[in-house]
N, C-alpha and C. Protein backbone atom coordinates (compact mmCIF):
# COMPACT_ATOMS: atom_id res chain seq x y z
N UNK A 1 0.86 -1.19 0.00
CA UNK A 1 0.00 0.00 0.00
C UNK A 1 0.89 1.23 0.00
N UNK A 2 0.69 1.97 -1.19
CA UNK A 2 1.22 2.99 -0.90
C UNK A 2 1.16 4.41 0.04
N UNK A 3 2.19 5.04 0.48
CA UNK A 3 2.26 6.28 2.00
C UNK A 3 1.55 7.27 1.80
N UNK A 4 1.28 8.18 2.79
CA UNK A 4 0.81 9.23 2.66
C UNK A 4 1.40 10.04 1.48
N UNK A 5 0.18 10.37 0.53
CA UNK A 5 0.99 11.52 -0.63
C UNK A 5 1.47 10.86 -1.64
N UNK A 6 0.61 9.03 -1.50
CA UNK A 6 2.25 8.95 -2.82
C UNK A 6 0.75 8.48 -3.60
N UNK A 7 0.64 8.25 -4.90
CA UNK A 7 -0.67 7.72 -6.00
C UNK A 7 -0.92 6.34 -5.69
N UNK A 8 -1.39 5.43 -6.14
CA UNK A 8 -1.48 4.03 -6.39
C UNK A 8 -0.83 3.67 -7.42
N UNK A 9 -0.30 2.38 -7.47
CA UNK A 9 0.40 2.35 -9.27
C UNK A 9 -0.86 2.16 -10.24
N UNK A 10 -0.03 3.10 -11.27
CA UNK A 10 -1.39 2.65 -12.45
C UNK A 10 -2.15 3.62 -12.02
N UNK A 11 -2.04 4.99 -11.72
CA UNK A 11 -2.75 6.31 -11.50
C UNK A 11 -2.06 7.51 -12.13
N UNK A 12 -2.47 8.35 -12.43
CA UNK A 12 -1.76 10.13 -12.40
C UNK A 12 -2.12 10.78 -11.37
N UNK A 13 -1.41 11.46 -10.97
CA UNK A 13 -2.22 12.06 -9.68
C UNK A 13 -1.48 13.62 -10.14
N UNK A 14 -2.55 14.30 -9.95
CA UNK A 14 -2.29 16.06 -10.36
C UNK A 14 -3.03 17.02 -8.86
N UNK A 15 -2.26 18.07 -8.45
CA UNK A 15 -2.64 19.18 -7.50
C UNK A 15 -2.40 18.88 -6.38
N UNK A 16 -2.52 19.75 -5.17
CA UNK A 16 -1.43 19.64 -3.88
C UNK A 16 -1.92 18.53 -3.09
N UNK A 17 -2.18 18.21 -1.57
CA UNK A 17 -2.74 17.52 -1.13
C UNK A 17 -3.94 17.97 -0.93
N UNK A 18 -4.56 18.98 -1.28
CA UNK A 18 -5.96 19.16 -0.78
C UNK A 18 -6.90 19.13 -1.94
N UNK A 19 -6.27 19.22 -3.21
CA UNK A 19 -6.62 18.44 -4.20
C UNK A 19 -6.31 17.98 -5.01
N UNK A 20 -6.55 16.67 -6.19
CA UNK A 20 -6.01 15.69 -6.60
C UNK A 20 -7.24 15.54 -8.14
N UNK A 21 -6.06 15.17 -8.71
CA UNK A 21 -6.80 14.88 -10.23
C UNK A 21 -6.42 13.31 -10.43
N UNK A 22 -7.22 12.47 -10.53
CA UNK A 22 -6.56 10.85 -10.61
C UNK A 22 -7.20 10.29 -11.96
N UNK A 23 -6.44 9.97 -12.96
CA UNK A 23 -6.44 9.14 -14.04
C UNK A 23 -6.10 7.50 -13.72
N UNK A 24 -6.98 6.57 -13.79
CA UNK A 24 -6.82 5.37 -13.19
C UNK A 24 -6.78 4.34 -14.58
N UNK A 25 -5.29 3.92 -14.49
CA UNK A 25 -4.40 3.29 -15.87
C UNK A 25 -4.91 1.80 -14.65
N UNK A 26 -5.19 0.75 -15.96
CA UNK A 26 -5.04 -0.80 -15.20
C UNK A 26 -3.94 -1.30 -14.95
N UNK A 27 -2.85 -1.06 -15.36
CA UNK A 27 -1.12 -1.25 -15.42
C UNK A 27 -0.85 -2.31 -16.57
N UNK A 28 -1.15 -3.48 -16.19
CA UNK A 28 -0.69 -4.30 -17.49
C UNK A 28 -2.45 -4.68 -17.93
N UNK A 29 -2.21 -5.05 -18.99
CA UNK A 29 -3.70 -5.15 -20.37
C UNK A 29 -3.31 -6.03 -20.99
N UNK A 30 -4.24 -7.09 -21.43
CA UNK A 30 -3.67 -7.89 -22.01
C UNK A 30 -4.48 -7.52 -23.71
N UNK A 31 -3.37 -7.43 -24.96
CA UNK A 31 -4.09 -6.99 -25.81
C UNK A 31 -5.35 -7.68 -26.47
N UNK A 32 -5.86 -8.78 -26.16
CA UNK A 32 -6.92 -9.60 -26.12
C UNK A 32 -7.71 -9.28 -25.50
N UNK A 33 -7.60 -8.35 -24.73
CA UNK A 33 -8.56 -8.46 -23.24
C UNK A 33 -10.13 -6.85 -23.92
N UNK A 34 -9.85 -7.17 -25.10
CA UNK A 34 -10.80 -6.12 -25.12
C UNK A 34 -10.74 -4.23 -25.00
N UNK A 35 -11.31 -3.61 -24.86
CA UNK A 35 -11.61 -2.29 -24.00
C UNK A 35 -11.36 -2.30 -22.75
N UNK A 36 -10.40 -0.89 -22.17
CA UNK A 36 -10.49 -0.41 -21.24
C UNK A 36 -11.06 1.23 -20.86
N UNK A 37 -11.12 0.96 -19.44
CA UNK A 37 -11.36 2.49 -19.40
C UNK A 37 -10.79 2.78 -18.22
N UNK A 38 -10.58 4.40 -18.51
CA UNK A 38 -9.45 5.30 -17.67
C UNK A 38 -10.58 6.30 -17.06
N UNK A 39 -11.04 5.96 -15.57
CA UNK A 39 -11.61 7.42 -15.40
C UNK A 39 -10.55 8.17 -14.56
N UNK A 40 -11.12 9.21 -14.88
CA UNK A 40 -10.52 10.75 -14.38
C UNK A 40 -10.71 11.41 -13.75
N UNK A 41 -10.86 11.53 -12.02
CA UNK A 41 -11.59 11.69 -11.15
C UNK A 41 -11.09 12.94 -10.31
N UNK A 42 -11.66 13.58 -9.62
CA UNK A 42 -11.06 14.83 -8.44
C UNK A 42 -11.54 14.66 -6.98
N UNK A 43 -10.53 15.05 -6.49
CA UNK A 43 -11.38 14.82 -4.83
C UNK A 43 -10.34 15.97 -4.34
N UNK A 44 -11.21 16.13 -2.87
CA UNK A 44 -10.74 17.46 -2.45
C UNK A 44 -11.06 18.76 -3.07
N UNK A 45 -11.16 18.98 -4.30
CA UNK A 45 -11.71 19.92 -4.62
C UNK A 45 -12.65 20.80 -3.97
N UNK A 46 -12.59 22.46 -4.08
CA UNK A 46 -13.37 23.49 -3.39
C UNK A 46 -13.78 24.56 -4.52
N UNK A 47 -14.59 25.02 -5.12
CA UNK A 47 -15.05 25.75 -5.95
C UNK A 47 -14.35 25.83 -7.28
N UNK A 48 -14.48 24.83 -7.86
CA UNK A 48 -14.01 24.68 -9.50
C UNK A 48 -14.82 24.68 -10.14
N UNK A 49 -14.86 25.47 -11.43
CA UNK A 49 -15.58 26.32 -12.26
C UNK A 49 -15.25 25.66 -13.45
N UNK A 50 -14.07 25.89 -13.79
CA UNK A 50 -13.11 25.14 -15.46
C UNK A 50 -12.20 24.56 -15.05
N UNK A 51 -12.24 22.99 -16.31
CA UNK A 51 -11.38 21.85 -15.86
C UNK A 51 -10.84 21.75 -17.62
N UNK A 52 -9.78 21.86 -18.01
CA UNK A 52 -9.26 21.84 -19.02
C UNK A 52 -7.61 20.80 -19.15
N UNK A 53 -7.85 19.80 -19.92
CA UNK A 53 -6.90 18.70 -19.47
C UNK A 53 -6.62 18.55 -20.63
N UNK A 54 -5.55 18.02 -20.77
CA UNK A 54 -4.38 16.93 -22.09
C UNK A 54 -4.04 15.70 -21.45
N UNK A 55 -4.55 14.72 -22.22
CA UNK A 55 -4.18 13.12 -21.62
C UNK A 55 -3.30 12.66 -23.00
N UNK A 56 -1.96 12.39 -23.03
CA UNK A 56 -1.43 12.20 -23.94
C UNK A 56 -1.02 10.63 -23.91
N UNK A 57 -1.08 9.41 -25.11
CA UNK A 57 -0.87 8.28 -24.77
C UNK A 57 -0.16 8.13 -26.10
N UNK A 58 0.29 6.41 -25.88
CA UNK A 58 1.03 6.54 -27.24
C UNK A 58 0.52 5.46 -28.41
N UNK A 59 0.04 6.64 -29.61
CA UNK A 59 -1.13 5.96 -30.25
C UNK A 59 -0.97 4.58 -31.31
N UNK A 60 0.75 4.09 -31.14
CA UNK A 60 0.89 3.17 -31.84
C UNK A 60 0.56 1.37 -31.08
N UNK A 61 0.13 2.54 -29.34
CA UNK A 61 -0.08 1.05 -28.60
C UNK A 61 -1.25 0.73 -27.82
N UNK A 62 -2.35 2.33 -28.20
CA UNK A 62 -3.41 2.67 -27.59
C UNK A 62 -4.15 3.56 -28.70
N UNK A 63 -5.89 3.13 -29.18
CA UNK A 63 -6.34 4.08 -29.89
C UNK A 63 -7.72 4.28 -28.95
N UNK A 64 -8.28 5.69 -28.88
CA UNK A 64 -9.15 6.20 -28.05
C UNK A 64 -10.68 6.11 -28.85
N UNK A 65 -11.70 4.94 -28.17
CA UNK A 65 -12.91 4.39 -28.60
C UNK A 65 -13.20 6.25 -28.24
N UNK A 66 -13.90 6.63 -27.30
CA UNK A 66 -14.92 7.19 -26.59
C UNK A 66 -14.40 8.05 -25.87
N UNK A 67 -14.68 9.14 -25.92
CA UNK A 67 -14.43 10.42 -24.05
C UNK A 67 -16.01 10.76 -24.10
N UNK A 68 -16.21 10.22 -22.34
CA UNK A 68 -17.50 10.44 -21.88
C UNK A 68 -16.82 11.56 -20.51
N UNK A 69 -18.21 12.50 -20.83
CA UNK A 69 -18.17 13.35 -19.98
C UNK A 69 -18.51 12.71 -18.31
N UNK A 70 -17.67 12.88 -17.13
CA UNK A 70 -18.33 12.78 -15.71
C UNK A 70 -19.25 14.02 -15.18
N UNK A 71 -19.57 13.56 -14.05
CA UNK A 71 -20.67 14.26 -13.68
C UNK A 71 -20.67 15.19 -12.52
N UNK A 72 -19.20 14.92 -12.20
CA UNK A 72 -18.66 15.96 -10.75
C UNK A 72 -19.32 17.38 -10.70
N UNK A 73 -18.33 18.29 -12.07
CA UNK A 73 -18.75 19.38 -12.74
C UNK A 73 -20.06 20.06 -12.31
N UNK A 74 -21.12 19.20 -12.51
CA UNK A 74 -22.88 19.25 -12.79
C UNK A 74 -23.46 19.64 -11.52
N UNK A 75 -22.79 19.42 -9.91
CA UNK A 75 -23.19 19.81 -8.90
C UNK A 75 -23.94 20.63 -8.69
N UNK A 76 -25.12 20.90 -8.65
CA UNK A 76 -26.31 21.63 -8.21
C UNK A 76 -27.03 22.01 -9.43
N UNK A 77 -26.88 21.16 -10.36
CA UNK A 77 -27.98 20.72 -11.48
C UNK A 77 -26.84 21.88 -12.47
N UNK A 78 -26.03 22.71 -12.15
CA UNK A 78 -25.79 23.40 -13.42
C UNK A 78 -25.09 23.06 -14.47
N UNK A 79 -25.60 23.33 -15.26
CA UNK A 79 -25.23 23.48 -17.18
C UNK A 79 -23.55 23.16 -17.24
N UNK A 80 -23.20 22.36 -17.83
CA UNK A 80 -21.81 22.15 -17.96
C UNK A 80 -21.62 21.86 -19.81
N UNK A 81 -20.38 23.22 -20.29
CA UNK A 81 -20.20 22.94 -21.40
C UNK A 81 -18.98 21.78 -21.30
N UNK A 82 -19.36 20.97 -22.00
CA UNK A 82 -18.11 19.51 -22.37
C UNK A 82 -17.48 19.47 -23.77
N UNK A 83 -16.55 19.41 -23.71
CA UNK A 83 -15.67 19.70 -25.44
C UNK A 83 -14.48 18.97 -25.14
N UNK A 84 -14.47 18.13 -25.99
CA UNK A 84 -13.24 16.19 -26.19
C UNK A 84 -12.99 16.90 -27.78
N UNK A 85 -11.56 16.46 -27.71
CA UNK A 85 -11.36 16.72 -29.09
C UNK A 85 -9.59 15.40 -29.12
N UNK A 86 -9.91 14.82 -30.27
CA UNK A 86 -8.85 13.32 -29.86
C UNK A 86 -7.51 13.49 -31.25
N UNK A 87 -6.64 14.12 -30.77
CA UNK A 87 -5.95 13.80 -32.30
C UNK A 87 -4.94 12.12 -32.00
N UNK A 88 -5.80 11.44 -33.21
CA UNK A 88 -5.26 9.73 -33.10
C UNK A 88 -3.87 9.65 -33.87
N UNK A 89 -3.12 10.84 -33.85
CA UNK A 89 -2.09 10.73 -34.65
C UNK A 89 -1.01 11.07 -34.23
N UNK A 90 -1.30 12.42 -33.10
CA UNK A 90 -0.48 13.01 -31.81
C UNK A 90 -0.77 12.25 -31.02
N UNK A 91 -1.84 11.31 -30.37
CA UNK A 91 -1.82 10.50 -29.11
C UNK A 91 -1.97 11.30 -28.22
N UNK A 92 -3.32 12.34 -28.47
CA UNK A 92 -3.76 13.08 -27.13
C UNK A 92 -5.14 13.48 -27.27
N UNK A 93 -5.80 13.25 -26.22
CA UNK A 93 -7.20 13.85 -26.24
C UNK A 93 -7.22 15.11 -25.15
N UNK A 94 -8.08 16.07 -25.40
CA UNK A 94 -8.06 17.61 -25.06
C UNK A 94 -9.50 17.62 -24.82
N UNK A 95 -9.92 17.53 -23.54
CA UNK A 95 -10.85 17.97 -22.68
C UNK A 95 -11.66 19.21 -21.88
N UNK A 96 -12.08 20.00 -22.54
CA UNK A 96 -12.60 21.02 -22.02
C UNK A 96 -13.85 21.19 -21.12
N UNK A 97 -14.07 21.94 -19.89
CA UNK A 97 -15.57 21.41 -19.11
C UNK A 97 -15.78 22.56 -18.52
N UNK A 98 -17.01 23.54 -18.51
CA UNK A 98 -16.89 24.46 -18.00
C UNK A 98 -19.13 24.71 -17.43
N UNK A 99 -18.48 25.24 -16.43
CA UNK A 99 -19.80 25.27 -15.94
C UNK A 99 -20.50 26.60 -16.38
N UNK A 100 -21.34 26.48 -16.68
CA UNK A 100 -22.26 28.11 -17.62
C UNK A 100 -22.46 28.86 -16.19
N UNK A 101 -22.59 29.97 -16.73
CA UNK A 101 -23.23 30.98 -15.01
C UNK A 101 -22.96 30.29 -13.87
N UNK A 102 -21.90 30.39 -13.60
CA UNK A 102 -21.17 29.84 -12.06
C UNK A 102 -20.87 30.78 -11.12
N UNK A 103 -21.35 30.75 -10.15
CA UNK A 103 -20.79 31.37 -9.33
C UNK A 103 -20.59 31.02 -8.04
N UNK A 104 -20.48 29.70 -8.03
CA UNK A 104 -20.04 28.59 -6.39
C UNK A 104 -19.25 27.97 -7.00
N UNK A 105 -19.02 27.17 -7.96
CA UNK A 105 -18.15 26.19 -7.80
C UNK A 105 -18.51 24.77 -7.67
N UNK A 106 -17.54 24.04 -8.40
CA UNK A 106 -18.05 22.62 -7.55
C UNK A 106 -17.13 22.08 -7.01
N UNK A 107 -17.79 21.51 -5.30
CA UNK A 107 -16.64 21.04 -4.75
C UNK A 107 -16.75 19.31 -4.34
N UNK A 108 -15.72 18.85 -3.45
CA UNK A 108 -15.68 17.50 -3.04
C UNK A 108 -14.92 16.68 -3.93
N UNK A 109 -15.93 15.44 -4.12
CA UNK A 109 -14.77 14.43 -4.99
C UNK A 109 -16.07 13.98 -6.23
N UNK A 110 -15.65 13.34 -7.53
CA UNK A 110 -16.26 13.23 -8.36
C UNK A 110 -15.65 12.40 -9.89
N UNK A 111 -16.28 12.17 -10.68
CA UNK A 111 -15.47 11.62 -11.85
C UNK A 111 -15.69 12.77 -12.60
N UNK A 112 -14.69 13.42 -13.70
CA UNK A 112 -14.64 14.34 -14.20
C UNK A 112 -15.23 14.12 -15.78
N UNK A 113 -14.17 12.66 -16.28
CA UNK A 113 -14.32 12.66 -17.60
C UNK A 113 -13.78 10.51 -17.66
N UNK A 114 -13.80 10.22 -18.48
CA UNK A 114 -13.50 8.88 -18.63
C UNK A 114 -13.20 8.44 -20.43
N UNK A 115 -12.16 7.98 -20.47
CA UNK A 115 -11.44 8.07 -22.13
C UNK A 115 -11.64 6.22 -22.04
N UNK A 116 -12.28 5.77 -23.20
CA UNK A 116 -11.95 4.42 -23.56
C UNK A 116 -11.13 3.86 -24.20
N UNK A 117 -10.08 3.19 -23.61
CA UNK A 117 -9.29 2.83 -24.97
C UNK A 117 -9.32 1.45 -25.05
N UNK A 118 -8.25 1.17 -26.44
CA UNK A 118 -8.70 -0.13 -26.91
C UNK A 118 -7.21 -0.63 -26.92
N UNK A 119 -6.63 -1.29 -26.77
CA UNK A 119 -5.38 -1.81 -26.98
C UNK A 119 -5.34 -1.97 -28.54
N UNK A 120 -4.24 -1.62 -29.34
CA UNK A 120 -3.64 -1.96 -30.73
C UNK A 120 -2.62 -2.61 -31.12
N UNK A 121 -1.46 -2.82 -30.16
CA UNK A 121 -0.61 -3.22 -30.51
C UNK A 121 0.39 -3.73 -29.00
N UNK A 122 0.89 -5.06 -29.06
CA UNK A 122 1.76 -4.98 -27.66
C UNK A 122 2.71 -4.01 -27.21
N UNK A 123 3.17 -3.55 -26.63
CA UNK A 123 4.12 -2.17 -26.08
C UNK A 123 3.69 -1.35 -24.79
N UNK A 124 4.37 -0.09 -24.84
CA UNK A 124 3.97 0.46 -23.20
C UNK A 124 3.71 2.03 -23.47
N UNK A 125 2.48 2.21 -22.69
CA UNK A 125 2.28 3.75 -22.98
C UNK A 125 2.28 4.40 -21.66
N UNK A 126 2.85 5.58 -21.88
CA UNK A 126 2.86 6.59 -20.34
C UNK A 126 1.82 7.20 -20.54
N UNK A 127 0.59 7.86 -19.45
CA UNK A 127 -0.95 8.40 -19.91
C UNK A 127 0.08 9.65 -18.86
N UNK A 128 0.09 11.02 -20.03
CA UNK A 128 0.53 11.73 -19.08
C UNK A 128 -0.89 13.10 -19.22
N UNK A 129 -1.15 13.57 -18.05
CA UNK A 129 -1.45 14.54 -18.07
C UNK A 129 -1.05 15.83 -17.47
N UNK A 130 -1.80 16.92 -18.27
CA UNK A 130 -1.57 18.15 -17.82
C UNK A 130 -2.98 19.14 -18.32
N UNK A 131 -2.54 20.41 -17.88
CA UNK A 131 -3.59 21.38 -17.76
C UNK A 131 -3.85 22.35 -16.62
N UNK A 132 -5.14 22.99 -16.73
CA UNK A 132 -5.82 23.87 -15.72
C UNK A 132 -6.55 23.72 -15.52
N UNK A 133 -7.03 24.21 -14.52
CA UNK A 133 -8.31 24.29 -13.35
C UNK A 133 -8.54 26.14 -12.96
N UNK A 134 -9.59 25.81 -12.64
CA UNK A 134 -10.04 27.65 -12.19
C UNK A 134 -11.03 28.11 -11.34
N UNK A 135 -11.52 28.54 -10.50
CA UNK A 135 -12.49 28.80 -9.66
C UNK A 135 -13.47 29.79 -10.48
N UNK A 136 -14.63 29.99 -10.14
CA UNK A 136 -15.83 30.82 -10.65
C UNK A 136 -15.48 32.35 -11.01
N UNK A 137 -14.68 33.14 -10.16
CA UNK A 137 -13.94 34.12 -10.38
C UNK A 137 -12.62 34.26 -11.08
N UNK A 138 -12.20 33.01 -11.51
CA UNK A 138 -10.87 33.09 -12.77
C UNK A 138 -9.75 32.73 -11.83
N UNK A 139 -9.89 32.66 -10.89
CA UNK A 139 -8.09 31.94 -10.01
C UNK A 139 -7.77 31.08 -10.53
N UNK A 140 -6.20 30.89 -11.18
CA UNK A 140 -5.35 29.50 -11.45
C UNK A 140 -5.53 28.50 -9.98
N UNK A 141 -6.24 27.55 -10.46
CA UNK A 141 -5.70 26.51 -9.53
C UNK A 141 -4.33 25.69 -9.81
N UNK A 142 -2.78 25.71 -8.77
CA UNK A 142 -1.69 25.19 -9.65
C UNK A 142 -1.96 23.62 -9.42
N UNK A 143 -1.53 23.28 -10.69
CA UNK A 143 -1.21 21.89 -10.65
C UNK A 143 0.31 21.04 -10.83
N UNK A 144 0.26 19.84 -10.51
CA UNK A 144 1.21 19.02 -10.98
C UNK A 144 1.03 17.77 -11.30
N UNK A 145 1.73 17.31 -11.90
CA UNK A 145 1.68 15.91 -12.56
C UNK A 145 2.36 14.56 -12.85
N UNK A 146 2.21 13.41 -12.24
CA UNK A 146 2.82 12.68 -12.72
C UNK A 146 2.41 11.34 -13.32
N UNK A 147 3.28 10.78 -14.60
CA UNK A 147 2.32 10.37 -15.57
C UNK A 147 2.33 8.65 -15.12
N UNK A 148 1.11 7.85 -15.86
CA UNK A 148 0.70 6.70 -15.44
C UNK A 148 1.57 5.86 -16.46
N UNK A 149 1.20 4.35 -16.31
CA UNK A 149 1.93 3.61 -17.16
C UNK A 149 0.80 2.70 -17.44
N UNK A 150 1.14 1.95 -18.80
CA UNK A 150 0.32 1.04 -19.59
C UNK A 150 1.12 0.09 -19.73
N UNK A 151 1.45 -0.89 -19.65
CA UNK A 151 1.63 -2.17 -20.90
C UNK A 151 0.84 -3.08 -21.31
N UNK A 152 1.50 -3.06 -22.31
CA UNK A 152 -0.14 -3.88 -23.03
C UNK A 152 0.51 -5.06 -23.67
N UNK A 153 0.22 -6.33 -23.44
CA UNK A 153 1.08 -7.75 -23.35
C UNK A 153 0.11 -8.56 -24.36
């Protein structure tokens, strides 16, 4: 089990300890084994407004079925614009999520977004992400990042 502060293997973990962006990689895949999926989750979070992410993988060993929007965002029924955009050639999908007329925030823990992929080929992919976050009034939330691992057998 991993210590205080450290990810699980087969995670990304992004933002300080009071909040956390987690991309959940299965670690090894067997390329037979079908579809997987990576959700993308936050916890800790306190008034986030815009969630704007890059999940970069590597597309000669991973191609991206699906990005489904989560439902964290949506907290108190409001309007959330969602915008996925996948280039299968760079090996990155670009996630945009923004809540219309905000002015609280959404806080706690939640799934953000969830990318399907499919295994293509045996090899190993790093799922790295990056991006921003922002509160209802425009504050950078800072982040950091460190990236997950795939192999696919």
């Amino acid at each position: 089990m991993p210590g205080p502060g450290v990810a699980p293997a087969g995670t990304t973990r992004v933002g300080s300890a009071a909040t956390q962006i987690l991309a959940a990689a299965p670690g090894e895949f067997d390329i037979d084994g079908g579809s997987f999926s990576v959700p993308i989750s936050i916890t800790g979070a306190e008034r986030v407004s815009v969630v704007s992410l890059s999940l970069s993988y590597n597309p000669a060993v991973l191609r991206v079925r699906v990005v489904q929007e989560g439902g964290f965002l949506r907290q108190g029924g409001v309007t959330v614009t969602f915008a996925q955009q996948v280039d299968t050639t760079g090996g990155r999908v670009d996630i945009s999520m923004t809540r219309t007329a905000d002015a609280t925030g959404a806080s706690g823990a939640g799934l953000l977004a969830a990318v399907l992929f499919e295994p293509v080929a045996v090899g190993a992919s790093d799922l790295t992400l990056s991006g921003v976050a922002t509160s209802p009034e425009g504050s950078a939330v800072p982040l950091s990042f460190t990236p997950a691992h795939v192999n696919v057998r």
